[in-house]
Protein backbone atom coordinates (compact mmCIF):
# COMPACT_ATOMS: atom_id res chain seq x y z
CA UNK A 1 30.17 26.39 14.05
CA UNK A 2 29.55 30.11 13.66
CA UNK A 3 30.83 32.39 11.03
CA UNK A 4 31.48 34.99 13.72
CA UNK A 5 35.31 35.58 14.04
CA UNK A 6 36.50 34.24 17.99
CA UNK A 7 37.28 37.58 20.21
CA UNK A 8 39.95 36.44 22.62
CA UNK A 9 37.96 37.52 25.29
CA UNK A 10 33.87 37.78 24.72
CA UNK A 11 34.56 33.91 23.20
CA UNK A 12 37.30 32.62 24.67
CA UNK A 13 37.63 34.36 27.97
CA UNK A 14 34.42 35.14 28.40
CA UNK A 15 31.12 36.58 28.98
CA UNK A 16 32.18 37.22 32.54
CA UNK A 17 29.16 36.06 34.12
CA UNK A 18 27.67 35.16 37.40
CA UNK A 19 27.90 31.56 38.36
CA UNK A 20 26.75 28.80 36.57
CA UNK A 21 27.17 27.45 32.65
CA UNK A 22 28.46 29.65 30.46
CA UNK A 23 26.07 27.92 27.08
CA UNK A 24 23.16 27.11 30.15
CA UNK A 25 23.20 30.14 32.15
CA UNK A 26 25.13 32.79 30.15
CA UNK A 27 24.00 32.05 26.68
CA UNK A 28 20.10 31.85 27.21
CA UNK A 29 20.43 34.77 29.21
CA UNK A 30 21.48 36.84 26.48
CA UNK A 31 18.64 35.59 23.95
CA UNK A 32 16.04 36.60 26.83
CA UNK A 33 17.92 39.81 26.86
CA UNK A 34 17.27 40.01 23.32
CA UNK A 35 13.21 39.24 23.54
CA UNK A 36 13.58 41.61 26.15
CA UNK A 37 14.69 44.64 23.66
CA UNK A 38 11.99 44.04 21.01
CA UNK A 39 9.59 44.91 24.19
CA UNK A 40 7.23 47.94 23.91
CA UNK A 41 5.72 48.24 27.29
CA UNK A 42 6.69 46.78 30.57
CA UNK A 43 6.84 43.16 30.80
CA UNK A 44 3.70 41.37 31.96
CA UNK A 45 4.17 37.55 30.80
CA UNK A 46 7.19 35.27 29.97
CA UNK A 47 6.24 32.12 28.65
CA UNK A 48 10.04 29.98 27.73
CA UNK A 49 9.74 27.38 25.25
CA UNK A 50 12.36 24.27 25.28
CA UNK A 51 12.96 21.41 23.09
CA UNK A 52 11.58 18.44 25.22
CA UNK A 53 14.42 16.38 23.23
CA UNK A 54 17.11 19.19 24.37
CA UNK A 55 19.96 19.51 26.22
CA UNK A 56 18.08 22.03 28.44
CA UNK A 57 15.16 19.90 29.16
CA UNK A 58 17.31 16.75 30.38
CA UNK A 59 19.36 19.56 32.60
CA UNK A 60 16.85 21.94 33.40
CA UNK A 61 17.77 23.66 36.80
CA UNK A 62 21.15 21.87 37.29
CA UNK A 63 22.76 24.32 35.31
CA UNK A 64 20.95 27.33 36.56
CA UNK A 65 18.91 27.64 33.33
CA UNK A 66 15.88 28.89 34.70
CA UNK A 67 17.34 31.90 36.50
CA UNK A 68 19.43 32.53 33.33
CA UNK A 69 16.17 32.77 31.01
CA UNK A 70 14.23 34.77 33.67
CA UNK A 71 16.63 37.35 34.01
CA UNK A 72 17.18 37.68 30.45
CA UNK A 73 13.73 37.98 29.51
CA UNK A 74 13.74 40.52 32.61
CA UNK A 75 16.47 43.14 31.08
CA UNK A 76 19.53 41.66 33.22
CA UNK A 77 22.76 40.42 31.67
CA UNK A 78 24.79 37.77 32.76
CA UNK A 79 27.18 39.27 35.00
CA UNK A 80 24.26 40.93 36.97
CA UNK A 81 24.19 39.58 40.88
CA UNK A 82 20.18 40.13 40.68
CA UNK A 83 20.06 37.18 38.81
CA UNK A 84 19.70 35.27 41.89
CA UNK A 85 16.79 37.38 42.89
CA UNK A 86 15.10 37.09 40.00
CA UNK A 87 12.36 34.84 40.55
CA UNK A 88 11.26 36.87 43.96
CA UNK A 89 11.27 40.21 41.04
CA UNK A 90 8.87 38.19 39.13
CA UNK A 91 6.39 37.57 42.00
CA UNK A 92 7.28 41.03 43.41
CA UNK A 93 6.65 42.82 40.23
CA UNK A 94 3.55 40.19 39.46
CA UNK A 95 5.11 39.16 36.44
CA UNK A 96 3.57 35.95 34.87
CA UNK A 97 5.95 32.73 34.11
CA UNK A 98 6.08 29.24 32.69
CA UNK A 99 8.68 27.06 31.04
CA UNK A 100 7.07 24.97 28.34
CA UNK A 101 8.88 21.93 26.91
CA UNK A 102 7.83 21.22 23.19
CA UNK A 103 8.82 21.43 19.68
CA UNK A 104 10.72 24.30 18.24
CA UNK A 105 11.80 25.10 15.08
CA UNK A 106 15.51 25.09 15.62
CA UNK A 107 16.71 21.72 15.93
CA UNK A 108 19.95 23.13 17.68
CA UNK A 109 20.09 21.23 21.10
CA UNK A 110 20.06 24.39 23.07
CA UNK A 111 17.60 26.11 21.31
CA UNK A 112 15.31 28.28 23.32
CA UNK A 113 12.31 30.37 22.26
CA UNK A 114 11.40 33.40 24.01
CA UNK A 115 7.52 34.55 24.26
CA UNK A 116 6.99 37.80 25.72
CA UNK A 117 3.76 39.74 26.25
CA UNK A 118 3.59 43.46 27.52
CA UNK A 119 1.24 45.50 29.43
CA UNK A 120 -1.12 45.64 26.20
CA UNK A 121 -1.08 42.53 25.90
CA UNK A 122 1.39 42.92 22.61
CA UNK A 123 3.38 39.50 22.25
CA UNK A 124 6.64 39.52 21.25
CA UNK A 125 8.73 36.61 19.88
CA UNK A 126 12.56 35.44 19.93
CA UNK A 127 14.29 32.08 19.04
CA UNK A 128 17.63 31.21 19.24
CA UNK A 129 20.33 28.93 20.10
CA UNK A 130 23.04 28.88 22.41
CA UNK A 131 26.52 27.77 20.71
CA UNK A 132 28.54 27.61 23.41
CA UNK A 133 31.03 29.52 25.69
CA UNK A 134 28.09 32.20 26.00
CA UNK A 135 27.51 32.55 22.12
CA UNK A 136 24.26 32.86 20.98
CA UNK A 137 22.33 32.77 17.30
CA UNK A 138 19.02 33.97 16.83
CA UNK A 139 16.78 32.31 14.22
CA UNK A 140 13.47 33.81 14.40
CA UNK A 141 12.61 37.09 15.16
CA UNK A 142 8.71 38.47 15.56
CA UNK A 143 8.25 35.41 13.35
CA UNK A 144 10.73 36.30 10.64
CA UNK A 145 13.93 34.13 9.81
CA UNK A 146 17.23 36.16 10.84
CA UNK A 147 20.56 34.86 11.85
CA UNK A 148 21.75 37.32 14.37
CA UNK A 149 24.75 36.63 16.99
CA UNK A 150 24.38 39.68 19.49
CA UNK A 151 27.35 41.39 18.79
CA UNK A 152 26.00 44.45 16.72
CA UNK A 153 22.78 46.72 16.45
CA UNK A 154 20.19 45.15 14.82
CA UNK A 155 17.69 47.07 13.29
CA UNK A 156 14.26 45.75 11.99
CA UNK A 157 13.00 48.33 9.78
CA UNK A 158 9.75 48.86 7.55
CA UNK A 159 11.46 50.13 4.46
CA UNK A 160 14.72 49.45 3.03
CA UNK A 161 17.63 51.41 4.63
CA UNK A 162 19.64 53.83 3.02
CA UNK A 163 23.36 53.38 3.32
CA UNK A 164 24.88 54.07 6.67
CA UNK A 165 28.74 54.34 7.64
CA UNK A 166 28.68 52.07 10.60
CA UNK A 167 27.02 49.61 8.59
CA UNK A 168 28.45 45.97 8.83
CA UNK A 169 25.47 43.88 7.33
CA UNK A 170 21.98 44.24 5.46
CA UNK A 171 18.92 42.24 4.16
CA UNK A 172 15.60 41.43 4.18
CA UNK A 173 13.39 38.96 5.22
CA UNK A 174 10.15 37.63 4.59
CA UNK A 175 7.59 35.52 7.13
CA UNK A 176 5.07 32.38 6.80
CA UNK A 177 2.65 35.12 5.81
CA UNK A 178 4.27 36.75 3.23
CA UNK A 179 4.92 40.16 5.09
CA UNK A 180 8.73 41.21 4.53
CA UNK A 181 10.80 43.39 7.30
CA UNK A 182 14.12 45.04 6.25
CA UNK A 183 17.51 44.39 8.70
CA UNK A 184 20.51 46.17 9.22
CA UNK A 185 23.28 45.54 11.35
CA UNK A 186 26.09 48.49 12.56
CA UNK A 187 28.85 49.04 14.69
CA UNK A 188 27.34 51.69 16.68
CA UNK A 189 23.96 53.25 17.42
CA UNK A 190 22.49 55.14 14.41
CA UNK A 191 19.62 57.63 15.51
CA UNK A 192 18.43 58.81 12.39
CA UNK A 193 17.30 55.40 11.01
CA UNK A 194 13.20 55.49 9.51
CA UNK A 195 10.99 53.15 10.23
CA UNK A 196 12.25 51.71 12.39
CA UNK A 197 10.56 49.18 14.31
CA UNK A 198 12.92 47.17 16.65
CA UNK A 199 16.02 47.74 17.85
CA UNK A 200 18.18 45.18 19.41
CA UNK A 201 21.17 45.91 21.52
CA UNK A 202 24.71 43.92 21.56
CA UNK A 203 24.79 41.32 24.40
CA UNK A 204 28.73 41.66 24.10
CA UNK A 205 31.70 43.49 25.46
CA UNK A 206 33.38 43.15 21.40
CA UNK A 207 31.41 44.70 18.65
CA UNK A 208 32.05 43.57 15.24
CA UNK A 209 33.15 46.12 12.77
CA UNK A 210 33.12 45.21 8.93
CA UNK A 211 36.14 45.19 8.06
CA UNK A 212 37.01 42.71 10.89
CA UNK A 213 39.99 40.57 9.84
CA UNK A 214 41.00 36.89 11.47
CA UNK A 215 45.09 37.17 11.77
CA UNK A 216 45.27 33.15 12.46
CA UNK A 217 42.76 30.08 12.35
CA UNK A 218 44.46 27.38 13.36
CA UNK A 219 48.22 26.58 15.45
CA UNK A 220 50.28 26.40 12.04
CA UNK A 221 49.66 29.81 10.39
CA UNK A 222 49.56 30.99 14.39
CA UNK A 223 53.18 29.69 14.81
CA UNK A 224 53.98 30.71 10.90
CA UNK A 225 53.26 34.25 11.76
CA UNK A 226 55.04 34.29 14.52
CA UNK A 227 58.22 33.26 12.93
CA UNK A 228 57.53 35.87 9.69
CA UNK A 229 57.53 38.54 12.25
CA UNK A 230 59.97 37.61 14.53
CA UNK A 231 57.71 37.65 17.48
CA UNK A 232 56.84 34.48 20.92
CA UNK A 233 53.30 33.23 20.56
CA UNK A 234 52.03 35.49 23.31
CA UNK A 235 52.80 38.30 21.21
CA UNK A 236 51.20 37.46 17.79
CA UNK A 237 48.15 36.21 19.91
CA UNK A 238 47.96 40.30 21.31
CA UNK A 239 48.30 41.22 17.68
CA UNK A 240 45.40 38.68 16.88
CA UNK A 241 42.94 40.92 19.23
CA UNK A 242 44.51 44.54 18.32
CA UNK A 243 43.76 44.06 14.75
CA UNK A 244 40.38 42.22 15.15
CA UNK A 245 39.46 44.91 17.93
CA UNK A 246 41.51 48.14 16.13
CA UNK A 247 42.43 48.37 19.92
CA UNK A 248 46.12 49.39 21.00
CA UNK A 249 48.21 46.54 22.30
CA UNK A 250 48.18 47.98 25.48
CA UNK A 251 44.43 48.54 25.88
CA UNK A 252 44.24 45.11 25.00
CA UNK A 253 47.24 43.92 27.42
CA UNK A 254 45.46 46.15 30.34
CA UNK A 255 42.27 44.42 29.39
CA UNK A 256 43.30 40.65 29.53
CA UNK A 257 45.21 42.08 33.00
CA UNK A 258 41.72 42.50 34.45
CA UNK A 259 40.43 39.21 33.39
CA UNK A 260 43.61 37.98 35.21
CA UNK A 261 42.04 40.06 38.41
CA UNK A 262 38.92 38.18 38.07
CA UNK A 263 40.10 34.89 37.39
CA UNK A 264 42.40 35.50 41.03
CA UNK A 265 39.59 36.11 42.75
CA UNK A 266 37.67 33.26 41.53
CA UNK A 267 40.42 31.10 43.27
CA UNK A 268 40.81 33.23 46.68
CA UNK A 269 36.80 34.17 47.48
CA UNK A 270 35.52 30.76 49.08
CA UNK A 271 38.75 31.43 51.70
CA UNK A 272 37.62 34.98 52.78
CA UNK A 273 33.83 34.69 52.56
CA UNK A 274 32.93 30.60 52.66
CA UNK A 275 29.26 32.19 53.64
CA UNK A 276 28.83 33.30 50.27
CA UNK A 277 29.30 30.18 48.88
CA UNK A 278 25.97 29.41 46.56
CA UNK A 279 26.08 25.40 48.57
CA UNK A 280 22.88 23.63 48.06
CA UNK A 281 22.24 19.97 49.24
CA UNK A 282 23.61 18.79 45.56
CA UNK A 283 26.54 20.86 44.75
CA UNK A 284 29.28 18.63 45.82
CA UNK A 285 31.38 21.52 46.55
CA UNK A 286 33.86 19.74 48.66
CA UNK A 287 35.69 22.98 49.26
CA UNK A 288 35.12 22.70 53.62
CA UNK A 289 35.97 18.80 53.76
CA UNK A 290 39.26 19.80 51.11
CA UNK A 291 40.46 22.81 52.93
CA UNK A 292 40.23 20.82 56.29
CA UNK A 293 41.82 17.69 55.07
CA UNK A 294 44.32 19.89 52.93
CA UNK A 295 45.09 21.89 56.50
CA UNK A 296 46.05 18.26 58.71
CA UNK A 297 49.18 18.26 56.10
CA UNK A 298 48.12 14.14 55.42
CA UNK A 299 47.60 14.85 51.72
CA UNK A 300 49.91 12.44 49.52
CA UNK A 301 50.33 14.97 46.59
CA UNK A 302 53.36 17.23 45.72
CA UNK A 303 53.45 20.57 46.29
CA UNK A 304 52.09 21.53 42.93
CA UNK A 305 49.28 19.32 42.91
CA UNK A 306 47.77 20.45 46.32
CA UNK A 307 48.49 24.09 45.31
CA UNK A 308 46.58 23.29 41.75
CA UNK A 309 43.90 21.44 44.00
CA UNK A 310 43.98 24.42 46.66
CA UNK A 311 42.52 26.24 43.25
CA UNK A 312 40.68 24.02 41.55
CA UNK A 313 38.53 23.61 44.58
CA UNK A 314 38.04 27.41 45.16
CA UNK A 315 37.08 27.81 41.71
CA UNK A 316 34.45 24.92 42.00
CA UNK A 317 32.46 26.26 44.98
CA UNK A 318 30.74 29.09 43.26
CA UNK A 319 30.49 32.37 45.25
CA UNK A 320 27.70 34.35 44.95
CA UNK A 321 28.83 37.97 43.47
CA UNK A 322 32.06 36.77 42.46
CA UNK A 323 32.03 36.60 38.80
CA UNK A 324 33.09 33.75 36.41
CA UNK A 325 35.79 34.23 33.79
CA UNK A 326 34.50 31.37 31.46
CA UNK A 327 37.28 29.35 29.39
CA UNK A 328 35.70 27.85 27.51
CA UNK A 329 32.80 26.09 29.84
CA UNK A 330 31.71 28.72 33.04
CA UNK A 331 34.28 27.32 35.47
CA UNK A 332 36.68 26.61 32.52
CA UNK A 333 38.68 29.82 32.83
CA UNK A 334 39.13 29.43 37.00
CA UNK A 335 40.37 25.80 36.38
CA UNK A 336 42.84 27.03 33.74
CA UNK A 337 43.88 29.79 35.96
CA UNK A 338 44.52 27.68 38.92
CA UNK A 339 47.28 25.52 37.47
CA UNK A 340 48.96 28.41 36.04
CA UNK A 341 49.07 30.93 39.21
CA UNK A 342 50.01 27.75 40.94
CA UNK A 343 53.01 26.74 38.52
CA UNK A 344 53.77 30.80 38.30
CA UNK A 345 53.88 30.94 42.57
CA UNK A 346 56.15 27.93 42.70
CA UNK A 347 58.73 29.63 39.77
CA UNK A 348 57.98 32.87 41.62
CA UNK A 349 57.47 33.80 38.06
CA UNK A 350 56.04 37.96 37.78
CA UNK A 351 52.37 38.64 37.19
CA UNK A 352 53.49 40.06 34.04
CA UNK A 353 54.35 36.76 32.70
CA UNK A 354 51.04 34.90 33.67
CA UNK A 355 49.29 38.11 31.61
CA UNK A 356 51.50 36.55 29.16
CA UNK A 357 50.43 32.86 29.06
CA UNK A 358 46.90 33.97 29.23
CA UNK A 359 47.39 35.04 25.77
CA UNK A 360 48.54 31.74 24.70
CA UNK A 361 46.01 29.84 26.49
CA UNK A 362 43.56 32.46 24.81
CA UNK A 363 44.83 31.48 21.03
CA UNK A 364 44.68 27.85 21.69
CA UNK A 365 40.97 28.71 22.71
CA UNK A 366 40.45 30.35 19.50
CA UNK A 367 41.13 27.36 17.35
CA UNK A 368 39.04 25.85 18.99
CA UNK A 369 36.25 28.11 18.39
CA UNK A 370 37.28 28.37 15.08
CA UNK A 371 37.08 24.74 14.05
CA UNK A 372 34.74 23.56 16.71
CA UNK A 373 32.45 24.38 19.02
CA UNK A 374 33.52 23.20 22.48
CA UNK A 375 30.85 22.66 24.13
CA UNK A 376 28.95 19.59 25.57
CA UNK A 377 25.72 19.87 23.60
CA UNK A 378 28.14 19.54 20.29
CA UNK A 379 31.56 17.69 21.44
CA UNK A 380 31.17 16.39 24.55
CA UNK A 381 33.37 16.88 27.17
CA UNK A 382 36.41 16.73 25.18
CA UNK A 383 34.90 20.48 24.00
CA UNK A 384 35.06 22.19 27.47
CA UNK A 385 37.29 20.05 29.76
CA UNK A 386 39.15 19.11 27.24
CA UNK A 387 40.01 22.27 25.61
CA UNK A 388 40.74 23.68 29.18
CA UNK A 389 43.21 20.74 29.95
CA UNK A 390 44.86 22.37 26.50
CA UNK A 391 44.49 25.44 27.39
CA UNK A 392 46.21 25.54 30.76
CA UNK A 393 49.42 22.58 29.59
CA UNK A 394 49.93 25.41 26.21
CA UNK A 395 50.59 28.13 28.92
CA UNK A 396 52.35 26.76 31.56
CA UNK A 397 54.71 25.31 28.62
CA UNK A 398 55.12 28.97 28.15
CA UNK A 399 55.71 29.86 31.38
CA UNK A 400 58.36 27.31 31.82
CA UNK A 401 60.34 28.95 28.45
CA UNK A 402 58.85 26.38 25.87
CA UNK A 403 59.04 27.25 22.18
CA UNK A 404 56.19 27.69 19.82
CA UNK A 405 56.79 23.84 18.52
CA UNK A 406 56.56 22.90 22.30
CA UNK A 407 53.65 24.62 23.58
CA UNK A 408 51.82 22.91 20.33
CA UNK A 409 52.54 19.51 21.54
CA UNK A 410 51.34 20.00 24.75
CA UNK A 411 48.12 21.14 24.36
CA UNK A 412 47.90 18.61 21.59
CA UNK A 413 49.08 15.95 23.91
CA UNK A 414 46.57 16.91 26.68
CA UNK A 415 43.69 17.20 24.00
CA UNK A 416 44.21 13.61 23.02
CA UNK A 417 43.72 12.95 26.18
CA UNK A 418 40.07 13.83 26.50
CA UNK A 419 38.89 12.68 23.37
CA UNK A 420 35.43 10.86 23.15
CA UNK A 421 34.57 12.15 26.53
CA UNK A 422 30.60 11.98 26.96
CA UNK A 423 28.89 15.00 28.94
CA UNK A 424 27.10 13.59 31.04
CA UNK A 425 26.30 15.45 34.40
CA UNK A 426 24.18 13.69 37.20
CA UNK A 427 21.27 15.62 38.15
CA UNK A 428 22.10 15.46 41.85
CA UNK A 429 25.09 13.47 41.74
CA UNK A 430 27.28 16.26 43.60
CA UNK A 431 28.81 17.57 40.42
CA UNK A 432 29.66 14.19 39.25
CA UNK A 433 31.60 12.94 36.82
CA UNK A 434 32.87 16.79 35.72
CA UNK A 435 34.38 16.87 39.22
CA UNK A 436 36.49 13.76 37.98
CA UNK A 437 37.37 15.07 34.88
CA UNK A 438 37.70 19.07 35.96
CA UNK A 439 40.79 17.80 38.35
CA UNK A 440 42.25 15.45 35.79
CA UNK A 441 42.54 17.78 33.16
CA UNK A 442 44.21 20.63 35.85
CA UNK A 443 46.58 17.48 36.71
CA UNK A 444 47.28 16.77 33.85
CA UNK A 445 48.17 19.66 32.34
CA UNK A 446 51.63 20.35 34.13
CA UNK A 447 52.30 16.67 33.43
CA UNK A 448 51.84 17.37 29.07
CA UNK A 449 53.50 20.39 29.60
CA UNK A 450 56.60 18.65 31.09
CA UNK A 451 56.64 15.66 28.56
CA UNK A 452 56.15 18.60 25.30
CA UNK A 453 59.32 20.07 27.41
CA UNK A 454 61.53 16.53 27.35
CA UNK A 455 61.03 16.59 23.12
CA UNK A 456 57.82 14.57 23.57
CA UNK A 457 56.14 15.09 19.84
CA UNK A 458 52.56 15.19 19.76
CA UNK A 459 52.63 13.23 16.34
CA UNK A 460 49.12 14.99 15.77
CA UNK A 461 48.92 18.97 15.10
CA UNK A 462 46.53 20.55 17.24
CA UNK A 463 44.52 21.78 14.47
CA UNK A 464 43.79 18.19 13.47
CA UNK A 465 43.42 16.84 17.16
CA UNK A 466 40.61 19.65 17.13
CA UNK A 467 39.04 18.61 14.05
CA UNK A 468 38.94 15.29 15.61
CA UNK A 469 37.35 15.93 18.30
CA UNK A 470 34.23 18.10 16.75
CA UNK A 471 33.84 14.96 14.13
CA UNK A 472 33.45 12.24 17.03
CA UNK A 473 31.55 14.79 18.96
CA UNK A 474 28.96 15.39 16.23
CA UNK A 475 28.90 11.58 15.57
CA UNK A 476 28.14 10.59 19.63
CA UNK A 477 24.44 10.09 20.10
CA UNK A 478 22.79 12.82 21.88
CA UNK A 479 22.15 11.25 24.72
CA UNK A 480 25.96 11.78 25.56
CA UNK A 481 25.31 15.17 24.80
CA UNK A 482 24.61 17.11 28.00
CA UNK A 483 21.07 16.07 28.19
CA UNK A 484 21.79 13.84 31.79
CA UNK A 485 20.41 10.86 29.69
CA UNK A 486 23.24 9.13 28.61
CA UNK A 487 26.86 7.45 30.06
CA UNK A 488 27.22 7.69 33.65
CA UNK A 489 23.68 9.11 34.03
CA UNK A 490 21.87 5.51 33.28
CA UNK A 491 22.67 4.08 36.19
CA UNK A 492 20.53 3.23 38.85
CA UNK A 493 22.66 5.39 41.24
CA UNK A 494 22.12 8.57 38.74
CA UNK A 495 18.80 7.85 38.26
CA UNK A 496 18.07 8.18 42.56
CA UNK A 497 19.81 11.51 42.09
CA UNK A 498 18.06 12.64 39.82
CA UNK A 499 14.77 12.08 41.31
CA UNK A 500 16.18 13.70 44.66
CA UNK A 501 17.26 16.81 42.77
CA UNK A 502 13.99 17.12 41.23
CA UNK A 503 11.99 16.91 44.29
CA UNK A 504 14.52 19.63 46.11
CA UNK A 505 13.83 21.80 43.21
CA UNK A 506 10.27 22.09 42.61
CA UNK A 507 10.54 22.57 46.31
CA UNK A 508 13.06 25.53 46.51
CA UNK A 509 12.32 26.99 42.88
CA UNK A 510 8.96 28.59 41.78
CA UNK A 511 8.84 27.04 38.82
């Protein structure tokens, strides 16, 4: 777990990125964006080292990890469209490439090290890890030990600094050979720094500031708070951001509304411009064959469940320039999304209101990053679909007038749910088995949210649910991990995909 205090929307609801994972595309992308800073000529060579034991090496390509690294390393961030381009840059700029799988010095199972050489042939080094939902932690830096999460300006300086007022951390540290380098974090750019010899650039849209203050960690202060002050959830969750932020609650209102935007397009696109749709002979997209069958009126489901589905299947088949709102996995946020604007369109409920349970769903997020990380490398499925299924049931329970007692049991309900899920994705297996548990979790969620509604009690708080699910997430093997070794990806079926989906992509890639 990082020490870094959840921002409702670079954590939870975000980094808005192009598509693919938000800890396999998103996350090394910013660490190559980080090599890419301590650069002092133009790029010439980028040599990526993996863990051969990692989650990225049992994934590698599925996820769009390649493309994420390259066009990190390259200067692009993840909501850059070029991204998809970036391997043609590399050949059309003769830039040098290789992805080497070995040992690293993190033992985090997304670590990544970044080796960079310029036009002089100067090398340049990064290491880090990707935490999940985008986050990112450094660990080496030009050889020297520093925990950095890419949400301040780093300096690396020759001399100890003198105080500065945007200052919001300090120290030193000290390589294999002995040689020491100085660091210093602020809040803002400072110009007049000496020595300075590398300066590293926030990856995210929140920066920290020092006096940065968490107004709720977990569902019972969240709902004690929210009694003190006589305010709904939704409301104490927009104080959450405006004092972490020192943003006015309507900045930070206006700013969720344009996630909202996003997250609306994410579940219209594929129905205006199906020729943008990033289909290869793997993705299992489904969306033509759905939308067809969905159109003949033979479908068996209610109303809700085939708008929901309508959605979830937009969502799924990932448009090229139409960015991702992750929440907390890439496609988390668009899956979320989908049950509530279809629950808000059949209560013809405003789009004020679905601002509203975005909020919600955005707090339940945050305990989760609090007390967790949900993500597959670390809990399994439970961490992304699971947290989503939470996510979306604690909002729609808003939306339907639920109280804060309510809107705990259901996403407590729906977490329980998903507990000791495996992630396990099939190389090739036409997004199988997230595609089964994606839809169950956006089924499901309405379903929680009505039982919380009949006085259902979860018998289990949310916070402990949560704590649940990171201790039998840390205690699965890694092989259930997200490295495509373990669960549904040992049988012989998985194992054909797999060697299909390699052969396509040495193929289409040049790797």
């Amino acid at each position: 777990m990082s020490d870094k205090i959840p921002d409702l929307f670079d954590d939870v609801f975000g980094p808005v990125m192009q598509p693919g994972s938000s800890s396999h595309t998103a996350g090394p992308c910013r660490l190559g964006y980080l090599a890419h800073c301590l650069l002092k000529g133009k790029l010439k060579k980028v040599t990526v080292l993996l863990d051969k034991e990692g989650s990225f090496a049992g994934t590698f390509g599925h996820m769009n990890e390649d493309i994420g690294m390259l066009s990190g390393a390259y200067g692009f961030l993840p909501d850059d469209e070029r991204m998809f381009e970036i391997t043609e840059i590399y050949v059309q700029k003769r830039i040098e490439y290789r992805f080497e799988f070995t040992e690293l010095s993190s033992k985090h199972p997304n670590a990544a090290g970044f080796l960079l050489t310029d036009e002089n042939n100067e090398e340049y080094y990064l290491e880090g890890n990707s935490i999940g939902g985008g986050r990112i932690e450094t660990v080496n830096i030009m050889g020297f030990p520093i925990r950095y999460s890419g949400d301040t300006f780093l300096y690396l300086l020759g001399s100890e600094p003198e105080h500065t007022p945007n200052e919001t951390g300090r120290g030193k540290s000290e390589n294999e050979s002995g040689e020491t380098i100085f660091w210093l974090e602020t809040s803002k750019e400072e110009n007049e720094l000496r020595e300075v010899r590398f300066l590293l650039t926030p990856v995210t849209e929140f920066t920290t500031t020092k006096d940065a203050k968490q107004l709720f960690d977990g569902f019972e202060s969240w709902k004690r708070i929210s009694r003190e002050a006589g305010e709904n959830l939704y409301e104490t969750a927009l104080r959450y951001e405006t004092d972490l932020s020192g943003q006015t609650e309507e900045v930070i209102f206006q700013k969720m509304k344009k996630r909202q935007e996003l997250l609306k397009e994410e579940t219209e696109a594929p129905y205006r411009k199906p020729e943008n749709i990033l289909e290869t002979p793997f993705s299992g997209y489904h969306f033509g064959k759905w939308d067809a069958y969905e159109k003949t009126n033979k479908s068996i489901q209610p109303d809700l469940n085939r708008r929901i589905l309508k959605y979830v299947f937009a969502v799924q088949a990932l448009t090229k320039g139409v960015r991702l709102v992750p929440g907390p996995m890439g496609t988390g946020g668009g899956f979320l999304y989908s049950v509530i604007r279809a629950f808000a369109e059949e209560k013809k409920l405003p789009d004020e209101k679905i601002t509203e349970s975005l909020f919600v769903a955005a707090g339940v997020g945050m305990i989760a990053y609090t007390k967790s990380d949900p993500t597959g490398e670390i809990t399994g499925c439970a961490g992304e679909c699971g947290i989503c299924g939470a996510m979306a049931a604690s909002a729609v329970t808003y939306l339907a007038g639920g109280n804060a007692d309510e809107i705990e049991n259901a996403a407590s309900l729906a977490l329980q749910a998903a507990l000791g899920w495996p992630c396990d994705p099939v190389p090739g297996g036409n997004n199988q088995p997230c595609f089964s548990r994606f839809v169950t979790v956006t089924q499901m969620a309405v379903t929680f949210a009505d039982l919380a509604l009949s006085g259902r009690d979860a018998e289990i708080p949310f916070d402990e649910v949560v704590e649940t699910m990171d201790r039998m997430g840390r205690e699965m093997p890694l092989k259930y991990r997200c490295t495509s070794l373990g669960g549904i990806c040992e049988t012989n079926r998985a194992g054909q995909c797999r060697k299909e989906f390699d052969e396509w992509f040495r193929k289409s890639r040049t790797i």
